[in-house]
PDB file of N, CA and C in Angstrom:
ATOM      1  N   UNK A   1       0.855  -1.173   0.000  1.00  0.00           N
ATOM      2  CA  UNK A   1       0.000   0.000   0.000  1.00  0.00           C
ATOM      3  C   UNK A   1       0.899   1.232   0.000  1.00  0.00           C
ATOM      4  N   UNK A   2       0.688   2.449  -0.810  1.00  0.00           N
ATOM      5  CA  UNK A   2       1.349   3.773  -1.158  1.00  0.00           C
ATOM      6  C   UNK A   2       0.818   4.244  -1.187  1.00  0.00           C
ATOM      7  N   UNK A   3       1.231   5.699  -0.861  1.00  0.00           N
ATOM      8  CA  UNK A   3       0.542   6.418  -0.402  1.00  0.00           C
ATOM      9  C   UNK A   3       1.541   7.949  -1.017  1.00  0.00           C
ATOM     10  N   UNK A   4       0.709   9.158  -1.934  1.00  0.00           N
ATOM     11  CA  UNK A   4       2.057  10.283  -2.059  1.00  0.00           C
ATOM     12  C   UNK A   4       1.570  10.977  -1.290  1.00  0.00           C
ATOM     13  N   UNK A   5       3.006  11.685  -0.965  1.00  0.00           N
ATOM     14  CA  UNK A   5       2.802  13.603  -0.061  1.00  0.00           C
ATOM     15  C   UNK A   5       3.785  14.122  -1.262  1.00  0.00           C
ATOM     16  N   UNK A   6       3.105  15.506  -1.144  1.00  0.00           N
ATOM     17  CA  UNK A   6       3.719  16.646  -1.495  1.00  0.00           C
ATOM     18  C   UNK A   6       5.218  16.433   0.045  1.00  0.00           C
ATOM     19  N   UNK A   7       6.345  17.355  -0.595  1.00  0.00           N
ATOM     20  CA  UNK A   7       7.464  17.377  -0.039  1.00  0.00           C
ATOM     21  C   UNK A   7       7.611  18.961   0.617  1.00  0.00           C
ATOM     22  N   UNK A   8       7.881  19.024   1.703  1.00  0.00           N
ATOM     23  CA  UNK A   8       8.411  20.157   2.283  1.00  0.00           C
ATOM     24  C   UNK A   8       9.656  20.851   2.598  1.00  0.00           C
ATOM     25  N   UNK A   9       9.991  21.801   2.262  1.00  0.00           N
ATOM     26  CA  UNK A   9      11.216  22.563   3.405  1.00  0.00           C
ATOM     27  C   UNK A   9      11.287  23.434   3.642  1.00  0.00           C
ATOM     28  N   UNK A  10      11.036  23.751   4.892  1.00  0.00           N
ATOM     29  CA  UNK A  10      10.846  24.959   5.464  1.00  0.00           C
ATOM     30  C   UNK A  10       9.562  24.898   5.596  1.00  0.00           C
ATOM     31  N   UNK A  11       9.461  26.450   5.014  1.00  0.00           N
ATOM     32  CA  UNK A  11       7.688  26.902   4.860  1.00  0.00           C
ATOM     33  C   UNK A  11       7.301  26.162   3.493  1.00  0.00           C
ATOM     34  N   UNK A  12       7.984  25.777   2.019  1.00  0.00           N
ATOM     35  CA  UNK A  12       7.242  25.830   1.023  1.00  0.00           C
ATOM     36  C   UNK A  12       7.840  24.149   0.488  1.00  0.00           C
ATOM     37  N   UNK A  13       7.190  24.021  -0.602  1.00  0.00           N
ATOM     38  CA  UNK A  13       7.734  22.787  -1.126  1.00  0.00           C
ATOM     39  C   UNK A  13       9.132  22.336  -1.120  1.00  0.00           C
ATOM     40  N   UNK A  14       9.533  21.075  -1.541  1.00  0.00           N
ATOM     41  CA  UNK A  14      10.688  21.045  -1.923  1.00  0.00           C
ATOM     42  C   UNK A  14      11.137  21.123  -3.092  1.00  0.00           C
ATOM     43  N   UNK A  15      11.473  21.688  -3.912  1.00  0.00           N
ATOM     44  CA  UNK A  15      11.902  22.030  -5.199  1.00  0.00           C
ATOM     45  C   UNK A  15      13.539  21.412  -5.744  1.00  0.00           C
ATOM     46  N   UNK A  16      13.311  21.154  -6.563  1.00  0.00           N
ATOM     47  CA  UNK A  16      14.620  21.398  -7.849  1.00  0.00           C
ATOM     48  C   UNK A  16      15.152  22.332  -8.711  1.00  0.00           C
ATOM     49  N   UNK A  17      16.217  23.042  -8.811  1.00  0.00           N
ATOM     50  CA  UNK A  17      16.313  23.925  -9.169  1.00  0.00           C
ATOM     51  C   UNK A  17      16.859  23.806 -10.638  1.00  0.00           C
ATOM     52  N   UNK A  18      16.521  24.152 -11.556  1.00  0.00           N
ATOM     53  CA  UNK A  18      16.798  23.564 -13.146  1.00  0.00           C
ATOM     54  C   UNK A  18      17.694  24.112 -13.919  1.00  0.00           C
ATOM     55  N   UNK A  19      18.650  23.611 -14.217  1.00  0.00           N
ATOM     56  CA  UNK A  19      20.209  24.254 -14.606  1.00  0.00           C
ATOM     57  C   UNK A  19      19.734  24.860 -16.185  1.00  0.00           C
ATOM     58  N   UNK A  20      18.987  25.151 -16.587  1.00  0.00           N
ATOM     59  CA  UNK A  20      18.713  25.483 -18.197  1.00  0.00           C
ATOM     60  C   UNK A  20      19.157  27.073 -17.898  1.00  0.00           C
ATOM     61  N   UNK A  21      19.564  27.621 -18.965  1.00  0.00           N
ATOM     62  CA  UNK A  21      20.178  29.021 -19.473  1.00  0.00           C
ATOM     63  C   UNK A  21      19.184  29.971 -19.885  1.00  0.00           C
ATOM     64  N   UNK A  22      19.229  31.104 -19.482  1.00  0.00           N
ATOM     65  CA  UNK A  22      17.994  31.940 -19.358  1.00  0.00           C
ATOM     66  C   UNK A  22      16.679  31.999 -18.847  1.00  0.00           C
ATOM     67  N   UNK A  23      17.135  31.101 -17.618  1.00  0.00           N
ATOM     68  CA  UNK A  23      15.523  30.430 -17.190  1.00  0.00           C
ATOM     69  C   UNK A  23      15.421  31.958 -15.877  1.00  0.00           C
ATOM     70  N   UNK A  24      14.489  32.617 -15.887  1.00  0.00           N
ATOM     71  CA  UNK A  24      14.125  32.938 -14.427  1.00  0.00           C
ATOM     72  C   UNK A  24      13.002  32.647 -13.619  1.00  0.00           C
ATOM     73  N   UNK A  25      11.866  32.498 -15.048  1.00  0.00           N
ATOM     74  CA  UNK A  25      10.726  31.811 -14.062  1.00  0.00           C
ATOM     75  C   UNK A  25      10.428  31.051 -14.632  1.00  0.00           C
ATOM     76  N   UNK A  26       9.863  29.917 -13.282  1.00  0.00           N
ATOM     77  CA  UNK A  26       9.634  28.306 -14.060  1.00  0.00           C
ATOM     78  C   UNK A  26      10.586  27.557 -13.769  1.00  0.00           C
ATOM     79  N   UNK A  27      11.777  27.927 -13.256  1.00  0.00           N
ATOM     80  CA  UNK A  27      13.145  27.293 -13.588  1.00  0.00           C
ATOM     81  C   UNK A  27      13.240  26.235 -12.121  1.00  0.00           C
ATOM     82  N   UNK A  28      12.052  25.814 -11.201  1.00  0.00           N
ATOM     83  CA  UNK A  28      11.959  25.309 -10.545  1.00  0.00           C
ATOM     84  C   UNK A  28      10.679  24.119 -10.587  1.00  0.00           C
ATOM     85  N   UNK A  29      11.178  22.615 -10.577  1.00  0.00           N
ATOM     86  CA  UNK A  29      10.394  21.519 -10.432  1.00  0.00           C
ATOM     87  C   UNK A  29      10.111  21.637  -8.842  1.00  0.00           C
ATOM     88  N   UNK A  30       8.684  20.637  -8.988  1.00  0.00           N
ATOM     89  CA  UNK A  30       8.545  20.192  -7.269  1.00  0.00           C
ATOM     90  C   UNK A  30       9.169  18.936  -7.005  1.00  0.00           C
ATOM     91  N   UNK A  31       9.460  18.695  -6.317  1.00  0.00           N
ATOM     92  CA  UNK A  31      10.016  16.821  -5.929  1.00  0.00           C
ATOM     93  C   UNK A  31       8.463  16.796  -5.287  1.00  0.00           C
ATOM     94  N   UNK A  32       8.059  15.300  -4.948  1.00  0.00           N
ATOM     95  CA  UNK A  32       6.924  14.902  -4.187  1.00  0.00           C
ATOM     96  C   UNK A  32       7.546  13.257  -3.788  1.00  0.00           C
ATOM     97  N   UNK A  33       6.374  13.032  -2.835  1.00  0.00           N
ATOM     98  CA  UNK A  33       7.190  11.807  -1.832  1.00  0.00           C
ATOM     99  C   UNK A  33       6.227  10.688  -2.182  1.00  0.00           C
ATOM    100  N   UNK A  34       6.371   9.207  -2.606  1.00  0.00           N
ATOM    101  CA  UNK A  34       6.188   8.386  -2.440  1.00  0.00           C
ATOM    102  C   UNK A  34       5.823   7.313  -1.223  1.00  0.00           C
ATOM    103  N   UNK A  35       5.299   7.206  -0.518  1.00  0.00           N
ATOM    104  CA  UNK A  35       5.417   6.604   0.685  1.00  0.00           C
ATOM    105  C   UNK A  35       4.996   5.177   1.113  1.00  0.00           C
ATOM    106  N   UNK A  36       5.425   3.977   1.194  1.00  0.00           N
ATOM    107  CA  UNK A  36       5.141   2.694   1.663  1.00  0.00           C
ATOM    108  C   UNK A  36       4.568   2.781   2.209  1.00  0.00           C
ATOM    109  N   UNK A  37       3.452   2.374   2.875  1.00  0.00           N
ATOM    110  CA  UNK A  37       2.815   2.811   4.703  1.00  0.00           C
ATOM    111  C   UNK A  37       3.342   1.701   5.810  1.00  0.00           C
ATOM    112  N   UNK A  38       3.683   0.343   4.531  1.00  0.00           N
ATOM    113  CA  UNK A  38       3.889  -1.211   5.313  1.00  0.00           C
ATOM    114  C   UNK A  38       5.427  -0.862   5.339  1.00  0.00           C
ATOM    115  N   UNK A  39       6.028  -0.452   4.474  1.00  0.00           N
ATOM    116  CA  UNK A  39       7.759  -0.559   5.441  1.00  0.00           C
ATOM    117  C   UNK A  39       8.522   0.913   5.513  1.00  0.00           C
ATOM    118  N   UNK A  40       7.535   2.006   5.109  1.00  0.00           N
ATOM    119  CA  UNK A  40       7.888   3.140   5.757  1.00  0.00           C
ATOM    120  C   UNK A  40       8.977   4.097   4.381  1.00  0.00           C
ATOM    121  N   UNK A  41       9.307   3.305   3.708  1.00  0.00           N
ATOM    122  CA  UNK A  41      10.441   3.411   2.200  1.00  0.00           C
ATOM    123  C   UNK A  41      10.027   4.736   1.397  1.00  0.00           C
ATOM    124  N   UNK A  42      11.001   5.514   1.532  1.00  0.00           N
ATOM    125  CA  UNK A  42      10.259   6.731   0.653  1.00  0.00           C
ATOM    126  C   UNK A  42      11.141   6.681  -0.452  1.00  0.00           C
ATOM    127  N   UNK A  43      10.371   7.204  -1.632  1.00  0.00           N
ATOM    128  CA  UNK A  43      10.954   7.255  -2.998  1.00  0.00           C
ATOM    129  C   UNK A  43      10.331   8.293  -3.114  1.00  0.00           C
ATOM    130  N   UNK A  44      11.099   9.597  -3.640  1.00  0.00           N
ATOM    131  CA  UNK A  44      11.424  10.848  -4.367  1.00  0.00           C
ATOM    132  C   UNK A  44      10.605  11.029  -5.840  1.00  0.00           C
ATOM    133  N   UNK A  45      10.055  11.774  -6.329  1.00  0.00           N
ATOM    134  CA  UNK A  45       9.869  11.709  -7.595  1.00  0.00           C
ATOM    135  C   UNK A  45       9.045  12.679  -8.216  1.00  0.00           C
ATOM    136  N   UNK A  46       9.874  13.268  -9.078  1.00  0.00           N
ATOM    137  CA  UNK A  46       9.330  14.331 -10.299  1.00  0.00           C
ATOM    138  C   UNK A  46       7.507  14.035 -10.753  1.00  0.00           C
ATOM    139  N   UNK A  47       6.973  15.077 -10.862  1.00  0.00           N
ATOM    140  CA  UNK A  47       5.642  14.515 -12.100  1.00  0.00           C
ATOM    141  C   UNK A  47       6.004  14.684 -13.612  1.00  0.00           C
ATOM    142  N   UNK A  48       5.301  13.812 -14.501  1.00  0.00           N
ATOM    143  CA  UNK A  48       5.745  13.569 -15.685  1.00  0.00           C
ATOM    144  C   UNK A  48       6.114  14.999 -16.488  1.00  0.00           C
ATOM    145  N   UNK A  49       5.325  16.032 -16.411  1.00  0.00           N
ATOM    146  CA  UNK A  49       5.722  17.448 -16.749  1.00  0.00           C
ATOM    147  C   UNK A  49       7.522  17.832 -16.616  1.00  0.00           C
ATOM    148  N   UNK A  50       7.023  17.823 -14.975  1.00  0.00           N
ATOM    149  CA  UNK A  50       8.638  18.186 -14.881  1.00  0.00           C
ATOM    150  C   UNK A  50       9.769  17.736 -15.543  1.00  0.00           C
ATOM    151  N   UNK A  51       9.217  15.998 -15.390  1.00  0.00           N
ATOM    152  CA  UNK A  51      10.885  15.382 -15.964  1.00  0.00           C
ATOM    153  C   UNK A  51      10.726  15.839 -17.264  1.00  0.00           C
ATOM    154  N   UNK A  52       9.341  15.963 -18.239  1.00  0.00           N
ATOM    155  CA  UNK A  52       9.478  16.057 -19.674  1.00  0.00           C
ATOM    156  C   UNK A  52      10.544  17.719 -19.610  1.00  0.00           C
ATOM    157  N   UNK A  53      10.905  18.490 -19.031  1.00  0.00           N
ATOM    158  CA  UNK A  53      10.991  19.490 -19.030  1.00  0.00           C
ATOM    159  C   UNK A  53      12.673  19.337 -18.431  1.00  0.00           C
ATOM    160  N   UNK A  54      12.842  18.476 -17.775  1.00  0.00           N
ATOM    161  CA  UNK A  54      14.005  18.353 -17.035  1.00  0.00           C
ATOM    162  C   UNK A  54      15.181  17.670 -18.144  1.00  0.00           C
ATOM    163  N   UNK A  55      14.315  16.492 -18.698  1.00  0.00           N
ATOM    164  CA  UNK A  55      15.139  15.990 -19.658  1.00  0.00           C
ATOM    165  C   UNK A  55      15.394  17.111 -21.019  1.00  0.00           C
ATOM    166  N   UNK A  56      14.319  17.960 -21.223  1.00  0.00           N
ATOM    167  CA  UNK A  56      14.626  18.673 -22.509  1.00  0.00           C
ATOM    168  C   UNK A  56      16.026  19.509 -22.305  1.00  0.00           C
ATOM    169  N   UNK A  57      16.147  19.892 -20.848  1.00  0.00           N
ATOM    170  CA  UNK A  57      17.110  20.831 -20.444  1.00  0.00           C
ATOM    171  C   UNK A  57      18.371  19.838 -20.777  1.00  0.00           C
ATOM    172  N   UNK A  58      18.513  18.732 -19.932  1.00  0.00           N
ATOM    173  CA  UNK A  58      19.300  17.957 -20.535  1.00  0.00           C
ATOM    174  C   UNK A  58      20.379  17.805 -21.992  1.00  0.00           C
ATOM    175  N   UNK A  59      19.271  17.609 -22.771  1.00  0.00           N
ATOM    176  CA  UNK A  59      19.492  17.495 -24.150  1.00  0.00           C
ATOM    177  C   UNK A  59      19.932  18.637 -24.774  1.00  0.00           C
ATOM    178  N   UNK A  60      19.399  19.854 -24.475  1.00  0.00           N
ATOM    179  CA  UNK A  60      20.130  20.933 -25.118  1.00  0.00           C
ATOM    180  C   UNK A  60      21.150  21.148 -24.371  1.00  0.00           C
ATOM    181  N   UNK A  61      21.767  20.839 -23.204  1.00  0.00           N
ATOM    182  CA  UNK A  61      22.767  20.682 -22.559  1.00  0.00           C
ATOM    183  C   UNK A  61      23.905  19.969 -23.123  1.00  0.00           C
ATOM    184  N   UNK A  62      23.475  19.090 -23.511  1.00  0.00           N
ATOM    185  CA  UNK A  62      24.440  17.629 -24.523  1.00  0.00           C
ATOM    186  C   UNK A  62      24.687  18.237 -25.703  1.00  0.00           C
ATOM    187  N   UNK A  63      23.797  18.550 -26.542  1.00  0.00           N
ATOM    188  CA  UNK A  63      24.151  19.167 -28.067  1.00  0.00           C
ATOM    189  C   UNK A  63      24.809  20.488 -27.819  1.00  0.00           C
ATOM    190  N   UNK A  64      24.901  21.139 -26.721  1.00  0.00           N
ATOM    191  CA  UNK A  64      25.425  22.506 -26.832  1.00  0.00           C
ATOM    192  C   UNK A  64      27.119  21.986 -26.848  1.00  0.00           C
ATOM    193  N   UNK A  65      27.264  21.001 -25.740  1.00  0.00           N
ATOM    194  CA  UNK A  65      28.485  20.692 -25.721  1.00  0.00           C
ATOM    195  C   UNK A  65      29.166  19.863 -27.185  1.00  0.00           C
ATOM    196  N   UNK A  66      27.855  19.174 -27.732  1.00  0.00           N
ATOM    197  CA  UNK A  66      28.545  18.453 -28.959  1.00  0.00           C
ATOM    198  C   UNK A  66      28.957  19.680 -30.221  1.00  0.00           C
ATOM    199  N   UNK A  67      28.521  20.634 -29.541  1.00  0.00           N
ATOM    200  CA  UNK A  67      28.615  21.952 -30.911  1.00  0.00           C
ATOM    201  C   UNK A  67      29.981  22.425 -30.682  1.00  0.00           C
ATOM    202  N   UNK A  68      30.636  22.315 -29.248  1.00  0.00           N
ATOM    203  CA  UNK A  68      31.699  22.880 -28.788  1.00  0.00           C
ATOM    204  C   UNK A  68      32.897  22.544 -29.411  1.00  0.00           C
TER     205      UNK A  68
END
């Protein structure tokens, strides 16, 4: 049985901060928590948005360097 929470720190979510170039807003994912209830095991994890957004950063990350 699982169960998600939203992630905290501090006062506000827990966030990721997104290495892409010219980003000022937006430039932050949420993390959210996974939770076992039977052995307590937390797993971390992006929503599909984010990663689609995380990986794009990625990739233009890779080709910028393959241009180099």
């Amino acid at each position: 049985m699982h169960e998600q929470y939203r992630t905290v720190a501090y006062s506000g979510p827990l966030r990721i901060r997104r290495k892409a170039s010219n980003m000022i807003l937006g430039n932050l994912v949420t993390v959210n928590a996974d939770v076992d209830l039977e052995t307590g095991q937390v797993t971390f994890f992006v929503d599909e948005t984010s990663l689609a957004m995380l990986r794009a950063d990625y990739q233009r990350k890779i080709e910028r360097l393959h241009k180099e």
